[in-house]
PDB file of N, CA and C in Angstrom:
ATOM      1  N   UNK A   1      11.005 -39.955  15.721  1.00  0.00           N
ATOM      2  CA  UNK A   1      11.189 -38.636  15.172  1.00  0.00           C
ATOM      3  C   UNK A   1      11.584 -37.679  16.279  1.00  0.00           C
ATOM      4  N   UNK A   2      12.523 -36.616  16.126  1.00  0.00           N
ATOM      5  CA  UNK A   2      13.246 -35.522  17.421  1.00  0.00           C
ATOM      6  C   UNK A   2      12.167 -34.893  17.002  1.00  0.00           C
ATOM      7  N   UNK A   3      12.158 -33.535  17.938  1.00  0.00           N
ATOM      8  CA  UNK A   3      11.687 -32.951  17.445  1.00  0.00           C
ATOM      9  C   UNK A   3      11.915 -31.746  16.791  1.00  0.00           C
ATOM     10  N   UNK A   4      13.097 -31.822  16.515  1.00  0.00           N
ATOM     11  CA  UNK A   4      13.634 -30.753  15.528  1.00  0.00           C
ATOM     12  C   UNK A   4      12.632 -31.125  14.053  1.00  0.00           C
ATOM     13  N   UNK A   5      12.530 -32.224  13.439  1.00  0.00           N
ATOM     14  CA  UNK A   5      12.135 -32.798  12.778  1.00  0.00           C
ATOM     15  C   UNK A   5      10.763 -32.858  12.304  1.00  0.00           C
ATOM     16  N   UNK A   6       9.809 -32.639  13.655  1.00  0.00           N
ATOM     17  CA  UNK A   6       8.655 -31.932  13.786  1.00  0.00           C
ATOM     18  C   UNK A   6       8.522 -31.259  13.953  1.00  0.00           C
ATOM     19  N   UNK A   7       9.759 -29.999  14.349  1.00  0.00           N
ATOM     20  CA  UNK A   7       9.628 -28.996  13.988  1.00  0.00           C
ATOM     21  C   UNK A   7       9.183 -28.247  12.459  1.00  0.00           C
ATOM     22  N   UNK A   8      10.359 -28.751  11.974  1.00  0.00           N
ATOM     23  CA  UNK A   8      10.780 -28.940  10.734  1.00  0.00           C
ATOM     24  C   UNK A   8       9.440 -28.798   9.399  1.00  0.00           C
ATOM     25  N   UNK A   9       9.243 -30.207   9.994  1.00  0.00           N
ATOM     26  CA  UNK A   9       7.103 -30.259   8.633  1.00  0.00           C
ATOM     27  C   UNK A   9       6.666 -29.383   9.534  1.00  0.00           C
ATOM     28  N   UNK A  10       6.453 -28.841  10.532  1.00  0.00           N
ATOM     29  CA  UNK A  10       5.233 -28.164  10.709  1.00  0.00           C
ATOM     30  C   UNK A  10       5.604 -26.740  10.624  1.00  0.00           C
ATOM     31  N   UNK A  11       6.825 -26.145  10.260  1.00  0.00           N
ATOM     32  CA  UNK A  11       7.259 -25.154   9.770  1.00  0.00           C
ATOM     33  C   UNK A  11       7.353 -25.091   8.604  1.00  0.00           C
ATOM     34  N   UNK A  12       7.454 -26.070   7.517  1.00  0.00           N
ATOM     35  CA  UNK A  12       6.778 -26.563   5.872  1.00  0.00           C
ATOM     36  C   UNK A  12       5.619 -25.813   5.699  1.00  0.00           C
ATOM     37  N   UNK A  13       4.678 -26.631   6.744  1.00  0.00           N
ATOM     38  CA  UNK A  13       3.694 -26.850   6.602  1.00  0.00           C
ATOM     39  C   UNK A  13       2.881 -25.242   6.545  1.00  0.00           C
ATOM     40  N   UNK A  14       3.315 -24.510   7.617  1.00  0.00           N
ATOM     41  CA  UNK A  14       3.140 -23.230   7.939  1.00  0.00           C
ATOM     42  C   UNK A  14       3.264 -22.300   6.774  1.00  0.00           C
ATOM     43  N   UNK A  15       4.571 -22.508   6.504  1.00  0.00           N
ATOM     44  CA  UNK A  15       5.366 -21.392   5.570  1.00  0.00           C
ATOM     45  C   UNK A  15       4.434 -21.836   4.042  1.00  0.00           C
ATOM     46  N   UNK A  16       4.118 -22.906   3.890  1.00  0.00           N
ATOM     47  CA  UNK A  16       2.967 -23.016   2.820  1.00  0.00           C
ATOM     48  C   UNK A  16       1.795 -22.607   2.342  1.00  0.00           C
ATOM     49  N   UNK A  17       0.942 -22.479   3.930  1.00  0.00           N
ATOM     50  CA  UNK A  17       0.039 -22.009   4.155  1.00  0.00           C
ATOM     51  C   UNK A  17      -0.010 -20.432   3.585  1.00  0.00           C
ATOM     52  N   UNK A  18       0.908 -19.649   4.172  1.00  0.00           N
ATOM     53  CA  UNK A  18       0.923 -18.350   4.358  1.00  0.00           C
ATOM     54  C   UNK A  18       1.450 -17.770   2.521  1.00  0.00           C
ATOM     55  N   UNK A  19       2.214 -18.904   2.014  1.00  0.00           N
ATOM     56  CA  UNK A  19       2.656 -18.556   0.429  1.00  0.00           C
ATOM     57  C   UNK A  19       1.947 -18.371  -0.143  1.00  0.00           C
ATOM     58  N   UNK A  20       0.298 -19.517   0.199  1.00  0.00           N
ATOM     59  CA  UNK A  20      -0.872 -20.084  -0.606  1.00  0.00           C
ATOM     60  C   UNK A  20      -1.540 -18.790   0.314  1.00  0.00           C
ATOM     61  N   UNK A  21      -2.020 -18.104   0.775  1.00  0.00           N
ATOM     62  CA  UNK A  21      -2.633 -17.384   1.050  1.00  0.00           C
ATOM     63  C   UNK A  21      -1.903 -15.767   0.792  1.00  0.00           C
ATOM     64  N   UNK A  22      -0.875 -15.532   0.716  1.00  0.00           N
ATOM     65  CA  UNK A  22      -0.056 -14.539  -0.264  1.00  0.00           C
ATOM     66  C   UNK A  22      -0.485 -14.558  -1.801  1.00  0.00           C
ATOM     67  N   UNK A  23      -0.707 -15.748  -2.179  1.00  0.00           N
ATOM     68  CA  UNK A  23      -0.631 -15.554  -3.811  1.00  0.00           C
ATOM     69  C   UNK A  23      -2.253 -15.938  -4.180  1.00  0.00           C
ATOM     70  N   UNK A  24      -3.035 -16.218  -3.286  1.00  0.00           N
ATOM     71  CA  UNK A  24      -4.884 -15.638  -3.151  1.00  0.00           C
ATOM     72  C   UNK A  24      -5.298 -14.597  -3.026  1.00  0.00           C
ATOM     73  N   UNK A  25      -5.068 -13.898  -1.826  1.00  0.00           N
ATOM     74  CA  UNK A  25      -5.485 -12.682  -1.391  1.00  0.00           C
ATOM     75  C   UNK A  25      -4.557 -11.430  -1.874  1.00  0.00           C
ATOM     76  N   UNK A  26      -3.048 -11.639  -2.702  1.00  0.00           N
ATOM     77  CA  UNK A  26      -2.769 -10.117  -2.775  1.00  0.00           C
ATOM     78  C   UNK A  26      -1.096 -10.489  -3.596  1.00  0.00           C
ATOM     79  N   UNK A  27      -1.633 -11.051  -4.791  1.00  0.00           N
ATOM     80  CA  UNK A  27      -0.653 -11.180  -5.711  1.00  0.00           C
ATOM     81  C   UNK A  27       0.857 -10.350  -5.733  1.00  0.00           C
ATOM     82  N   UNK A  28       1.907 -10.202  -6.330  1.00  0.00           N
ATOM     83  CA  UNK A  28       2.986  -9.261  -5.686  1.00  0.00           C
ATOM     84  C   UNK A  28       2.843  -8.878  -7.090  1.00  0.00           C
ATOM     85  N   UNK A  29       2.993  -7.157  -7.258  1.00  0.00           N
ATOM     86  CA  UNK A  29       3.377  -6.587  -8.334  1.00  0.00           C
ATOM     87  C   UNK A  29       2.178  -6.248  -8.898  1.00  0.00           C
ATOM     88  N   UNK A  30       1.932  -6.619 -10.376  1.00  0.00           N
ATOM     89  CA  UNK A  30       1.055  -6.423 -11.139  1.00  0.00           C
ATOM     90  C   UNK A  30       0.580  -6.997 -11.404  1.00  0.00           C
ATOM     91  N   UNK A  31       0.782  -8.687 -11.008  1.00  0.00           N
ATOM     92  CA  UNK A  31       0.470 -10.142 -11.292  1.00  0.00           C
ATOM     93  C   UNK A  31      -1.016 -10.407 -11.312  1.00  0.00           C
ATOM     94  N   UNK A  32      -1.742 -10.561 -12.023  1.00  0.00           N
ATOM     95  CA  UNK A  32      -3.224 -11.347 -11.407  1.00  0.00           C
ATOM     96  C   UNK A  32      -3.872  -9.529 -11.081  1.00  0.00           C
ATOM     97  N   UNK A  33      -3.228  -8.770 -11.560  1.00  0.00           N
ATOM     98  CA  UNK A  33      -4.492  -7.252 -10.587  1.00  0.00           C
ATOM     99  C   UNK A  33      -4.910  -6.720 -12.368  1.00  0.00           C
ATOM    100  N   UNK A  34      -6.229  -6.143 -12.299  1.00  0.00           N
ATOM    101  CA  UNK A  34      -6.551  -5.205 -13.584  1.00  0.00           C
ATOM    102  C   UNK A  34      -5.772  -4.082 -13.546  1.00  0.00           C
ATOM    103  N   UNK A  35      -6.000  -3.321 -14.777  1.00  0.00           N
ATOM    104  CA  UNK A  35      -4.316  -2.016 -14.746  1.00  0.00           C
ATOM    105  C   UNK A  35      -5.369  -1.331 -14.454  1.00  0.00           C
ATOM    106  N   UNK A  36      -4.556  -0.030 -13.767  1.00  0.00           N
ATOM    107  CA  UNK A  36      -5.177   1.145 -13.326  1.00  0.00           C
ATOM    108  C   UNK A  36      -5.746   1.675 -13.995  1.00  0.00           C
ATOM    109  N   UNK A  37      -7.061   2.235 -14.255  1.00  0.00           N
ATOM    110  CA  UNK A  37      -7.763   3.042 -15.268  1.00  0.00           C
ATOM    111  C   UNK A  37      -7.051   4.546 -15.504  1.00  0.00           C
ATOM    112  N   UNK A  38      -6.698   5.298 -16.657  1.00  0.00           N
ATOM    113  CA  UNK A  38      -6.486   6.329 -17.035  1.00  0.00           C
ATOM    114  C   UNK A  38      -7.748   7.355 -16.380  1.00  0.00           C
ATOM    115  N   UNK A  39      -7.056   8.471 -16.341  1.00  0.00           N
ATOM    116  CA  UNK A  39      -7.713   9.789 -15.502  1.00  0.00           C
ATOM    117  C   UNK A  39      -8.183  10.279 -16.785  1.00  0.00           C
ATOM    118  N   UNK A  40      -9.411  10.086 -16.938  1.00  0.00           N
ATOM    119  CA  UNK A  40      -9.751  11.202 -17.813  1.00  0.00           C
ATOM    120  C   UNK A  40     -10.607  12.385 -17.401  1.00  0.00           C
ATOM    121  N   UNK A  41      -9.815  13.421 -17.462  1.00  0.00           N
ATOM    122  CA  UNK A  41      -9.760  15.264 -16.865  1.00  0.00           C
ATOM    123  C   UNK A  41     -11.256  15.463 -17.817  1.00  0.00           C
ATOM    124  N   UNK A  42     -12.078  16.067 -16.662  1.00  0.00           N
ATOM    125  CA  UNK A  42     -13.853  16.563 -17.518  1.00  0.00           C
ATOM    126  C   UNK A  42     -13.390  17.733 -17.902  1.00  0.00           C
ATOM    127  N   UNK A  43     -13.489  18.585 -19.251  1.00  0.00           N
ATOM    128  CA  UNK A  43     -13.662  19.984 -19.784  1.00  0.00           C
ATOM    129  C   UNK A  43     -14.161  20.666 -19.132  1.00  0.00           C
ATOM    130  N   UNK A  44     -13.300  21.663 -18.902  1.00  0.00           N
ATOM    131  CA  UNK A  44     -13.080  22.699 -17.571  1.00  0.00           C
ATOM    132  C   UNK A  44     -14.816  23.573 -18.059  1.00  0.00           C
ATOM    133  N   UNK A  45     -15.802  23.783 -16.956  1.00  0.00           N
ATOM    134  CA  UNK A  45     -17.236  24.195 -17.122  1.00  0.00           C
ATOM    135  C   UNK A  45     -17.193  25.724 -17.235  1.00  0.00           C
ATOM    136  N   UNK A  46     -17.828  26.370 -18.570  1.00  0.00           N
ATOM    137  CA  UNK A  46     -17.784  27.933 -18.586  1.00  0.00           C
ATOM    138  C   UNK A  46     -18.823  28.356 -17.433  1.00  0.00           C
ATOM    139  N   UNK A  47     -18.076  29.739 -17.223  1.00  0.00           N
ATOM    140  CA  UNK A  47     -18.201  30.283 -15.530  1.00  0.00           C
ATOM    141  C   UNK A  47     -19.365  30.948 -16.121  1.00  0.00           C
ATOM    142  N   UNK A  48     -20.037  30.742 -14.650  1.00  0.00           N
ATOM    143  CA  UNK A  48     -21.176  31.772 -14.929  1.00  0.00           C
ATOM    144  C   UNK A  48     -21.520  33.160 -14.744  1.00  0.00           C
ATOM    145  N   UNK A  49     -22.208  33.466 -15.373  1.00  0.00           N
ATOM    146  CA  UNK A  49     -22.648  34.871 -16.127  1.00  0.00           C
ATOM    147  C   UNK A  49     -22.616  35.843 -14.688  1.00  0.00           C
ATOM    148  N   UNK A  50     -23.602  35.253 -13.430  1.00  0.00           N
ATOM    149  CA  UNK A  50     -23.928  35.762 -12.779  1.00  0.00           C
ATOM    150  C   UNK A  50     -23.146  34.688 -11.624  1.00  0.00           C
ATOM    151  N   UNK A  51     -22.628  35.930 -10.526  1.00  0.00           N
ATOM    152  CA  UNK A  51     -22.259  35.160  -9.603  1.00  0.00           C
ATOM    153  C   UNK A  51     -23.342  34.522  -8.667  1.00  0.00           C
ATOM    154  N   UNK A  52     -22.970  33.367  -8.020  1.00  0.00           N
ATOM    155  CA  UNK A  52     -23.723  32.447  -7.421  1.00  0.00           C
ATOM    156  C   UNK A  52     -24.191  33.192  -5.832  1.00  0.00           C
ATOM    157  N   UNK A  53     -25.285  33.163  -5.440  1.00  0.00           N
ATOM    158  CA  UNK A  53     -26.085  34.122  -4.289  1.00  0.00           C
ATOM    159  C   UNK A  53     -25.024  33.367  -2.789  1.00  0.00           C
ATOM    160  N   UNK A  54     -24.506  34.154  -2.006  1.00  0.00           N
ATOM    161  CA  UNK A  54     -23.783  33.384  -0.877  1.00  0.00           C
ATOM    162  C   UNK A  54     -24.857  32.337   0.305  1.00  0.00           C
ATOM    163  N   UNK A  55     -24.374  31.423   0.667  1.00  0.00           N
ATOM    164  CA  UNK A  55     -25.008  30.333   1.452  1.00  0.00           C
ATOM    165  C   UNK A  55     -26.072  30.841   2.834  1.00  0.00           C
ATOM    166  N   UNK A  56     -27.002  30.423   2.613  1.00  0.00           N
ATOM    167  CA  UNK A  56     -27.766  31.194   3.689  1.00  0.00           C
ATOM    168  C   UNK A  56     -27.255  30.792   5.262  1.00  0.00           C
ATOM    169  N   UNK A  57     -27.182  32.079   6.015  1.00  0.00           N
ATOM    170  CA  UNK A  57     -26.528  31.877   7.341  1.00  0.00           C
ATOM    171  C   UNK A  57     -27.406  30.872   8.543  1.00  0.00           C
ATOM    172  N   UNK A  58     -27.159  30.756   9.342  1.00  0.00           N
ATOM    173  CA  UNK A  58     -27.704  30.482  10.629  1.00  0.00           C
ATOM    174  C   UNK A  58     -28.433  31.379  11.087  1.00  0.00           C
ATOM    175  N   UNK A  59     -29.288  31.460  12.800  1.00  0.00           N
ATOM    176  CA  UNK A  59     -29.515  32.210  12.840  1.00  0.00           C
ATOM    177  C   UNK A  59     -29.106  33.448  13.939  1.00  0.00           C
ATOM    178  N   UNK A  60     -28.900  34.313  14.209  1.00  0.00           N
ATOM    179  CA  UNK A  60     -27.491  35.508  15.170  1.00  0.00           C
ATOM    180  C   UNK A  60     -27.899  35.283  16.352  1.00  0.00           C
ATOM    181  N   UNK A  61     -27.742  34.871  17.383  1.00  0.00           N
ATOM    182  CA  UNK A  61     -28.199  35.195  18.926  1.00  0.00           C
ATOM    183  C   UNK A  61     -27.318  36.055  19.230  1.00  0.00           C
ATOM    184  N   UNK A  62     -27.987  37.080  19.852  1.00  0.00           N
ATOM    185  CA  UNK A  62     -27.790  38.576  19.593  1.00  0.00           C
ATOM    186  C   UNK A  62     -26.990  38.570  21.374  1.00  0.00           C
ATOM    187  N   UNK A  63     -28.206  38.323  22.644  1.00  0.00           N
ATOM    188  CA  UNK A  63     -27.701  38.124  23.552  1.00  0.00           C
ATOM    189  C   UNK A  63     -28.603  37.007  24.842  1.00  0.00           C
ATOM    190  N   UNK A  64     -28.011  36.453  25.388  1.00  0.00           N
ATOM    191  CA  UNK A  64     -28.274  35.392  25.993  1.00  0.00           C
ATOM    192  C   UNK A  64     -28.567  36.129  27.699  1.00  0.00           C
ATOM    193  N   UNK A  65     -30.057  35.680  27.650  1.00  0.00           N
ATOM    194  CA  UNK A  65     -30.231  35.968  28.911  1.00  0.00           C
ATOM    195  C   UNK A  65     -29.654  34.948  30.366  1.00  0.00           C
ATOM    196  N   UNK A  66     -29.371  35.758  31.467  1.00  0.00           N
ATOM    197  CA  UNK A  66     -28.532  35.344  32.437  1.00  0.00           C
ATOM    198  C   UNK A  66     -29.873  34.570  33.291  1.00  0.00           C
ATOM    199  N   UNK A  67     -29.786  33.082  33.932  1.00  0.00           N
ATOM    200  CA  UNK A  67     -30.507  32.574  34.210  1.00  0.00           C
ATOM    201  C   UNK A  67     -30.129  32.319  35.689  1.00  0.00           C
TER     202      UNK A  67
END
């Protein structure tokens, strides 16, 4: 056998591998996948009455003594 020839099967052999592991791990298209679920939009929430109190701050360091 040359080894073009063994080249040859073990470039078969390769390119098989990688087909069989293409069509396991990550089908092409839509093939083999579940369909995308529809968006269903939640009914927009009535606003409230009273506005919401603003986020409580940190606390101010006013001034930093020189050490």
């Amino acid at each position: 056998m040359s080894s073009e020839s063994v080249g040859g099967i073990c470039g078969a052999i390769v390119a098989a591998i990688v087909l069989a592991g293409a069509v396991v791990f990550g089908p092409i298209g839509q093939f083999g996948k579940p369909p995308k679920p529809a968006k269903a939009e939640p009914a927009p929430a009535a606003a409230p009455a009273v506005p919401a109190a603003p986020a409580p701050r940190g606390p101010v360091i006013r001034e930093v003594p020189n050490q």
